[in-house]
N, C-alpha and C. Protein backbone atom coordinates (compact mmCIF):
# COMPACT_ATOMS: atom_id res chain seq x y z
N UNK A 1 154.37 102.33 124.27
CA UNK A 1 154.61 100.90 124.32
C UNK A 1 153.61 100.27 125.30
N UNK A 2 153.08 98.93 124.68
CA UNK A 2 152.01 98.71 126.11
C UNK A 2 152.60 97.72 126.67
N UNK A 3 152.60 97.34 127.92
CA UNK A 3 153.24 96.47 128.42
C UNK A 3 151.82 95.72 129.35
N UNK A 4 152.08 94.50 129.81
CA UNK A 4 151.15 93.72 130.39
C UNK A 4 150.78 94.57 131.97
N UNK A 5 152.03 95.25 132.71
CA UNK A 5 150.98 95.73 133.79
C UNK A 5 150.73 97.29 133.72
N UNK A 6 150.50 97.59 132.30
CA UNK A 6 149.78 99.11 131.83
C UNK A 6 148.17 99.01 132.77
N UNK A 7 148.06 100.04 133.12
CA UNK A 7 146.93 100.30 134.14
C UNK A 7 146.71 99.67 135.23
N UNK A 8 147.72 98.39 135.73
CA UNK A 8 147.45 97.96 136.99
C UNK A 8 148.12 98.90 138.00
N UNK A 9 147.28 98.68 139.59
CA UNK A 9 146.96 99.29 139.97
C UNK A 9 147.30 98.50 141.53
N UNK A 10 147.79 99.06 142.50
CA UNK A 10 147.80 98.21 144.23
C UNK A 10 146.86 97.93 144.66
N UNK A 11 147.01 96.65 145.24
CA UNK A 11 145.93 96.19 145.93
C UNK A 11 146.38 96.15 147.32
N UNK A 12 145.93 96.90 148.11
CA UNK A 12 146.40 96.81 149.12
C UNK A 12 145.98 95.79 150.33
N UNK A 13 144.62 95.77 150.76
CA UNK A 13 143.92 94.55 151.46
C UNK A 13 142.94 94.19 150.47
N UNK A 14 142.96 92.60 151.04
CA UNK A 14 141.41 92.04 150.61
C UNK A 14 140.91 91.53 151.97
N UNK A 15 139.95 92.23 152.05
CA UNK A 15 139.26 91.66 153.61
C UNK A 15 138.42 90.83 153.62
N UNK A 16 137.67 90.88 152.60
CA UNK A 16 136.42 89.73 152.21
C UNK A 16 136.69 88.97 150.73
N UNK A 17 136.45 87.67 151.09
CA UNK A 17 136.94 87.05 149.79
C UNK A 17 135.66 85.92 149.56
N UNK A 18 135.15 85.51 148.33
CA UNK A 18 134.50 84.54 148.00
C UNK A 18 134.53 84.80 146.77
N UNK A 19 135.39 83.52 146.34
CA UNK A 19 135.64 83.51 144.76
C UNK A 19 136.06 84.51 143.93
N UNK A 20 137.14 85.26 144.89
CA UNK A 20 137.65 86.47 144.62
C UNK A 20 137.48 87.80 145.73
N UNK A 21 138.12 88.86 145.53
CA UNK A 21 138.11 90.03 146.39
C UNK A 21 136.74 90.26 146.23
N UNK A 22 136.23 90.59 147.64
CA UNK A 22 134.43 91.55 147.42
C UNK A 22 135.00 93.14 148.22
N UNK A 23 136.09 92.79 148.92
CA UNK A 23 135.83 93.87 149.85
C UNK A 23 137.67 94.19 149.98
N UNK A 24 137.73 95.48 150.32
CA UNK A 24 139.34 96.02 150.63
C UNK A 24 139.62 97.52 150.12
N UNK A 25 141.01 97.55 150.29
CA UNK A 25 141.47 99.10 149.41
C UNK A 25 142.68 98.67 148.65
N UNK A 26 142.47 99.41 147.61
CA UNK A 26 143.12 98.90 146.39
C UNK A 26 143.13 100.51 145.64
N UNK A 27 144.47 101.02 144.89
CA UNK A 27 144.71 102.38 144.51
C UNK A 27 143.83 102.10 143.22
N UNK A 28 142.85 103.54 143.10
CA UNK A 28 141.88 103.46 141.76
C UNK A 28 142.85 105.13 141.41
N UNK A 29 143.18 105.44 140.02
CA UNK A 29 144.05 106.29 139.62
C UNK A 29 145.20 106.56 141.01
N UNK A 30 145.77 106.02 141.02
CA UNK A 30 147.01 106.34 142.02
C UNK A 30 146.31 106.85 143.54
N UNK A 31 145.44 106.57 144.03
CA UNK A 31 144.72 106.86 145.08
C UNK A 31 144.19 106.25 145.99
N UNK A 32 144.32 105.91 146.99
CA UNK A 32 143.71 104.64 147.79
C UNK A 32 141.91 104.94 147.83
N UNK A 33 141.30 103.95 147.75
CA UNK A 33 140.02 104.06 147.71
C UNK A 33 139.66 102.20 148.73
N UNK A 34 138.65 102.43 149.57
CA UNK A 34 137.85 101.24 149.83
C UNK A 34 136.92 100.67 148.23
N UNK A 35 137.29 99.13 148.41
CA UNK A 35 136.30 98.92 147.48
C UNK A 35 135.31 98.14 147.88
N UNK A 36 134.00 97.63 147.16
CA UNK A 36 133.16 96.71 147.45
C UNK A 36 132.66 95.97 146.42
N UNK A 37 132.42 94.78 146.43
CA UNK A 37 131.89 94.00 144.99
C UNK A 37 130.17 94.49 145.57
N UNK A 38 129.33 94.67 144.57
CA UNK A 38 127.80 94.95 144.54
C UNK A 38 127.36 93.23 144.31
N UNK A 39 126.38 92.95 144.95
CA UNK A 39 125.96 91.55 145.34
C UNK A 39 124.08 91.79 143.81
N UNK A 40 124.78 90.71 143.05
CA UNK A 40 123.57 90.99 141.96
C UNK A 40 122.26 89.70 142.39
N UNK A 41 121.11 90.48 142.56
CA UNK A 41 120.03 89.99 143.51
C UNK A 41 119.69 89.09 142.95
N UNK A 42 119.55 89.82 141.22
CA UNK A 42 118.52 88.70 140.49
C UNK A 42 119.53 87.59 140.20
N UNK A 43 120.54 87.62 139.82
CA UNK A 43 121.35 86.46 139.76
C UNK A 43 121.70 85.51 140.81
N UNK A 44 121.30 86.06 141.56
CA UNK A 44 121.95 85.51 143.11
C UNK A 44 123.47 85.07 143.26
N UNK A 45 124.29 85.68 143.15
CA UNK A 45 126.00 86.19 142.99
C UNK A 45 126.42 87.39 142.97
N UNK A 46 127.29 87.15 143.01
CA UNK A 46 128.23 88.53 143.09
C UNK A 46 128.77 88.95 141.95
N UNK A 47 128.68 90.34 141.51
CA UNK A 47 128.75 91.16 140.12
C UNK A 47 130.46 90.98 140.35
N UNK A 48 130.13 91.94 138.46
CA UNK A 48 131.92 92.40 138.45
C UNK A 48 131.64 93.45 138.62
N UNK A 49 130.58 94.21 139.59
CA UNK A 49 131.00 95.46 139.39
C UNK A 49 131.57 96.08 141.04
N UNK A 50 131.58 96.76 141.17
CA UNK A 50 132.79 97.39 142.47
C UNK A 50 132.06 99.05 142.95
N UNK A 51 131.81 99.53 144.01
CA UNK A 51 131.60 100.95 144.27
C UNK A 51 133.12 101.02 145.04
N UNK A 52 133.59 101.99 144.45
CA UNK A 52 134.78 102.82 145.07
C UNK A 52 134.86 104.04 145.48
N UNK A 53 135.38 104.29 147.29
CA UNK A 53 135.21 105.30 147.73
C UNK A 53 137.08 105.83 148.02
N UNK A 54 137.29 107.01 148.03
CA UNK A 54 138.34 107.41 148.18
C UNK A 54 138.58 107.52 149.42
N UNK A 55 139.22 107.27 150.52
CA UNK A 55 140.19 107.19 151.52
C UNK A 55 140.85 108.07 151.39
N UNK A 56 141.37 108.55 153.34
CA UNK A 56 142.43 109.70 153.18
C UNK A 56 143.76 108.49 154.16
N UNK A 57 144.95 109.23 153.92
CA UNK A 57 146.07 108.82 154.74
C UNK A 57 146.18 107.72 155.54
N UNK A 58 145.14 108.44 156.01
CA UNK A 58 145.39 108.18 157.76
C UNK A 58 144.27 106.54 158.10
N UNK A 59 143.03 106.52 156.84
CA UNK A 59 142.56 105.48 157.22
C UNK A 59 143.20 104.50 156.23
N UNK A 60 144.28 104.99 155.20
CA UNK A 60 144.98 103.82 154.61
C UNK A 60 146.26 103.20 155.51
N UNK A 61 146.13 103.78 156.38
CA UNK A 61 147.63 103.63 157.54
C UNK A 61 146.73 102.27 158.24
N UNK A 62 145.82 102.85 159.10
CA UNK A 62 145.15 101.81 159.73
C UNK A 62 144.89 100.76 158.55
N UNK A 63 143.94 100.69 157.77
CA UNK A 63 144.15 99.16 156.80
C UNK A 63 145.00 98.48 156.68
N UNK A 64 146.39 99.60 156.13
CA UNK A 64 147.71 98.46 156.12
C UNK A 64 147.56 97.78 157.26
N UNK A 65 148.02 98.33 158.63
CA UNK A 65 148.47 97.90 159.54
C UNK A 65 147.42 97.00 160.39
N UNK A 66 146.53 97.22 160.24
CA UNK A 66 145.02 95.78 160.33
C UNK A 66 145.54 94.81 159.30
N UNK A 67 146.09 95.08 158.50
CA UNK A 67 145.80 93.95 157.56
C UNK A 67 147.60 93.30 157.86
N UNK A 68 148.73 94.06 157.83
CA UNK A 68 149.75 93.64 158.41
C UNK A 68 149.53 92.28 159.40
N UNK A 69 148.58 92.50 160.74
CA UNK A 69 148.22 91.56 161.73
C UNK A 69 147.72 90.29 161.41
N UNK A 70 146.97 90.79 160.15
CA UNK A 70 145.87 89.28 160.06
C UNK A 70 146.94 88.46 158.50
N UNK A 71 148.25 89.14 158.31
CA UNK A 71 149.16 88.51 157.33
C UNK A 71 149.70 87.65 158.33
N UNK A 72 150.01 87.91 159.45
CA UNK A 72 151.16 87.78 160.67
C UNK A 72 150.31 86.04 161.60
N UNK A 73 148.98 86.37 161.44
CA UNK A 73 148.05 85.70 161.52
C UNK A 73 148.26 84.55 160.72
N UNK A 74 148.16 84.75 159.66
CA UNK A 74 147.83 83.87 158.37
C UNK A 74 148.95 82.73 158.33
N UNK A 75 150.24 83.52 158.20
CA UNK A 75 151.63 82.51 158.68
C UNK A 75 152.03 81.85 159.70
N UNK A 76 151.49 82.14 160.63
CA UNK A 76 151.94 81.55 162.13
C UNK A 76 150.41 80.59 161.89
N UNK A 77 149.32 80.75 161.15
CA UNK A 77 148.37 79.53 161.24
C UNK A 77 149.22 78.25 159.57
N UNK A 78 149.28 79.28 158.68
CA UNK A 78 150.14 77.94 157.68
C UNK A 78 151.15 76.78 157.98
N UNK A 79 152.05 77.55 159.45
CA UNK A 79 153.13 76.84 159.97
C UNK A 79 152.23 76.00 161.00
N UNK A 80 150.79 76.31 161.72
CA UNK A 80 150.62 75.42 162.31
C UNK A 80 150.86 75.81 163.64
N UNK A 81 151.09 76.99 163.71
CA UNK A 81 151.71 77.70 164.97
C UNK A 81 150.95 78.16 166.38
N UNK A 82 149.29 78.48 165.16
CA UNK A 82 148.08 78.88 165.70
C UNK A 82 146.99 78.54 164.99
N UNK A 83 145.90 78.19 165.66
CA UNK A 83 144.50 77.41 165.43
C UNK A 83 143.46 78.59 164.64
N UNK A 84 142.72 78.37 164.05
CA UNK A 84 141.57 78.97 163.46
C UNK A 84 140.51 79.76 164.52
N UNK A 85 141.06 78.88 165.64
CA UNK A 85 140.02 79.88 166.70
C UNK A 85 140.61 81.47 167.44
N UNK A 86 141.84 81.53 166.98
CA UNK A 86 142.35 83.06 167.26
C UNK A 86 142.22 83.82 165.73
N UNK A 87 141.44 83.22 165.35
CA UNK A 87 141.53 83.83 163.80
C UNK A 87 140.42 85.76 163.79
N UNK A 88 140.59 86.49 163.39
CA UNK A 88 141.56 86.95 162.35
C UNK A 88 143.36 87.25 162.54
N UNK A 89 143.62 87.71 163.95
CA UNK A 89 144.46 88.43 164.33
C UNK A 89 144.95 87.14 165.79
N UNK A 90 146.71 87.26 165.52
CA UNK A 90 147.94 86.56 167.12
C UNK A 90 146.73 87.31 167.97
N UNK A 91 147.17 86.46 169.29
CA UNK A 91 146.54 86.60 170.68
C UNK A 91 147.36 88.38 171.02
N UNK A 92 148.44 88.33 170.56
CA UNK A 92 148.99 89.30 170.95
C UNK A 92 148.46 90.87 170.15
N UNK A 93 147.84 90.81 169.26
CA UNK A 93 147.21 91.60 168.51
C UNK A 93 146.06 92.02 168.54
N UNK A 94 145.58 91.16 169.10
CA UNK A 94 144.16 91.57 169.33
C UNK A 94 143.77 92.69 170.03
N UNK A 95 143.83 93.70 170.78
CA UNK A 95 143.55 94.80 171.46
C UNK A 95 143.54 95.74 170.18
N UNK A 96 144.61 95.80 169.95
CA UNK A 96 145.45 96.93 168.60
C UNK A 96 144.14 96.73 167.50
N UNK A 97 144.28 95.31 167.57
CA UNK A 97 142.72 95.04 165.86
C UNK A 97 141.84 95.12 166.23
N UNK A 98 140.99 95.43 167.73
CA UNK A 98 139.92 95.61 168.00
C UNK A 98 139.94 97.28 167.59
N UNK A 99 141.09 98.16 168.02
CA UNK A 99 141.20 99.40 168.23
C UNK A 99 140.67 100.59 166.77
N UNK A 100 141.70 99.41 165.64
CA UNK A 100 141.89 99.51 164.65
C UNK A 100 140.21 99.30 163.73
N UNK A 101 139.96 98.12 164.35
CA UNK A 101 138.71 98.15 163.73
C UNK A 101 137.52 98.59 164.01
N UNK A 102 137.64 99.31 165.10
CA UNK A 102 136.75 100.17 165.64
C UNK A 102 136.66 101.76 164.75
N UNK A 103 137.77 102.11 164.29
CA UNK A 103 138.27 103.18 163.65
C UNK A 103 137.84 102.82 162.04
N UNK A 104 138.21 102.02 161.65
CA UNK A 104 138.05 101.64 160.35
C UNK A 104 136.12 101.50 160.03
N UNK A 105 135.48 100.45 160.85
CA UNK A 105 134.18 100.58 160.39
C UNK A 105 133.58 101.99 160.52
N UNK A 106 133.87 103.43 160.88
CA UNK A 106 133.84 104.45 160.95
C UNK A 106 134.55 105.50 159.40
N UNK A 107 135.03 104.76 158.99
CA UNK A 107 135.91 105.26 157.42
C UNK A 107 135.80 104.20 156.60
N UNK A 108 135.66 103.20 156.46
CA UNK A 108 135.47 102.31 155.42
C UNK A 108 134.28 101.97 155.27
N UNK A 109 133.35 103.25 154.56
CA UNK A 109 132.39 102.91 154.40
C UNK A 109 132.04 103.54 152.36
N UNK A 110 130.84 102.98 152.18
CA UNK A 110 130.73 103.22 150.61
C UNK A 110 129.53 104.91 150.75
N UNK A 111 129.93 106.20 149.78
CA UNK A 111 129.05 107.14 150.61
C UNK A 111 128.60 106.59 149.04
N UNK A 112 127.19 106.41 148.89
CA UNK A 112 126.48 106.08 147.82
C UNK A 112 126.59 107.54 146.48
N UNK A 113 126.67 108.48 147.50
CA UNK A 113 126.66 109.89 146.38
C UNK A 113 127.95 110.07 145.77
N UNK A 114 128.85 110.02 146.40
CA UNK A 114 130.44 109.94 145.90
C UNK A 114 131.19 108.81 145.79
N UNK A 115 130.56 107.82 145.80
CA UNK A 115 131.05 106.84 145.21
C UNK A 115 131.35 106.28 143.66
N UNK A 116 132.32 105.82 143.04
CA UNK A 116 132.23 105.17 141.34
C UNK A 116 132.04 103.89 141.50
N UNK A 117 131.35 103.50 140.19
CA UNK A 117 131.36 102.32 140.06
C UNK A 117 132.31 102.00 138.56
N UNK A 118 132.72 100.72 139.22
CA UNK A 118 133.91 100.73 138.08
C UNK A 118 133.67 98.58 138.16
N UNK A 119 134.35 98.53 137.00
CA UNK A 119 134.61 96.61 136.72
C UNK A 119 135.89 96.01 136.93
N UNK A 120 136.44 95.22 137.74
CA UNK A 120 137.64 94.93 138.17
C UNK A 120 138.40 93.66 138.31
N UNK A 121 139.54 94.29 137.51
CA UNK A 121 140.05 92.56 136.85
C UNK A 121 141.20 92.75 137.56
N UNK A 122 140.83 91.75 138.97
CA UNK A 122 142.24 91.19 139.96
C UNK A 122 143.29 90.38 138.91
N UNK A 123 144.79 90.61 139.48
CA UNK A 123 145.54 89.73 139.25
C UNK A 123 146.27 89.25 140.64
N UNK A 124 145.98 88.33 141.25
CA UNK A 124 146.17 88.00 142.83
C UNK A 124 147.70 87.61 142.25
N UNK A 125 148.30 87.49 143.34
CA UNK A 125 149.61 87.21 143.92
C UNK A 125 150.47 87.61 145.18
N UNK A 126 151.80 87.44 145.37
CA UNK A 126 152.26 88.20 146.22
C UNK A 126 152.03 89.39 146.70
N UNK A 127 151.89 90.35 145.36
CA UNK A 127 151.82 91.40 145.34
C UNK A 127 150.33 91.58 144.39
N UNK A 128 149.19 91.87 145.10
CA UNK A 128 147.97 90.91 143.70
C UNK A 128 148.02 93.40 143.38
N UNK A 129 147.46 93.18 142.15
CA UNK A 129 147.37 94.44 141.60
C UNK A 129 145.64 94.18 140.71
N UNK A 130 144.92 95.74 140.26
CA UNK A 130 144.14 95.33 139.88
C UNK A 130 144.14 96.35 138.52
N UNK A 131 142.96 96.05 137.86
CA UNK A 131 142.90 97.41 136.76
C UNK A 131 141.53 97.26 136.76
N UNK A 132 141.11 98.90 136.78
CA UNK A 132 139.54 99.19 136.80
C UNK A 132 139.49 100.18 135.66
N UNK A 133 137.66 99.37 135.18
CA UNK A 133 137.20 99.97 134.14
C UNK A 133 136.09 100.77 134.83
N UNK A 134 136.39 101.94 134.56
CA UNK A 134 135.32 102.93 135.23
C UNK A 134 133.53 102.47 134.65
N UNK A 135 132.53 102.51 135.18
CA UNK A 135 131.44 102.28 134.44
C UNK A 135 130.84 104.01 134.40
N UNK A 136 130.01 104.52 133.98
CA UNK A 136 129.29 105.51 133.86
C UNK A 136 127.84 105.61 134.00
């Protein structure tokens, strides 16, 4: 039976956004992987296409929980609570997201040899999910 979210897939962060996700981890076959949108030169934009690297545990723990902060962020600035200039991460967070992101640019990276490239059709929301078409 096919149903509409056959092959979607978690999105877990989007860290970089312009006119859609470029950057985050999002499960590619049930697996957390970093992704990246590939920036197309001659067009001068950004492709549909994506390099995906697989992630272990421990650097999908840190993402959540980086990205937990800058949700925590996001609401206390919608309410008005806090200004754009503590932006990404509360005053109170900040040590932890420096810590965090010190760790992360060390694992969230694309290894060009083991990486896939695949085409990726977001469905944003609460819960945004994606489905990838592997390329070859």
């Amino acid at each position: 039976m096919h149903t509409e979210s056959q092959g979607l897939e978690t999105v877990y962060t989007i860290t970089d956004w312009y006119d859609g996700a470029r950057i985050g981890v999002a499960d590619f076959r049930g697996q957390p992987h970093y992704y990246e949108c590939i920036w197309d030169e001659a067009a001068y934009n950004w492709s549909d296409t994506y390099l995906l690297s697989l992630i272990d545990t421990e650097t999908l723990q840190f993402a959540l929980e980086d990205w937990s902060m800058w949700l925590r962020w996001k609401a206390a600035f919608d309410k008005g609570e806090t200004t754009q200039e503590t932006h990404p991460v509360l005053p109170e967070d900040r040590l932890r997201h420096a810590e965090i992101e010190q760790a992360l640019a060390e694992k969230l990276v694309i290894d060009p040899v083991k990486s896939l490239k695949a085409v990726a059709e977001f469905h944003y929301g609460e819960n945004s999910l994606v489905r990838w078409s592997l390329l070859t």
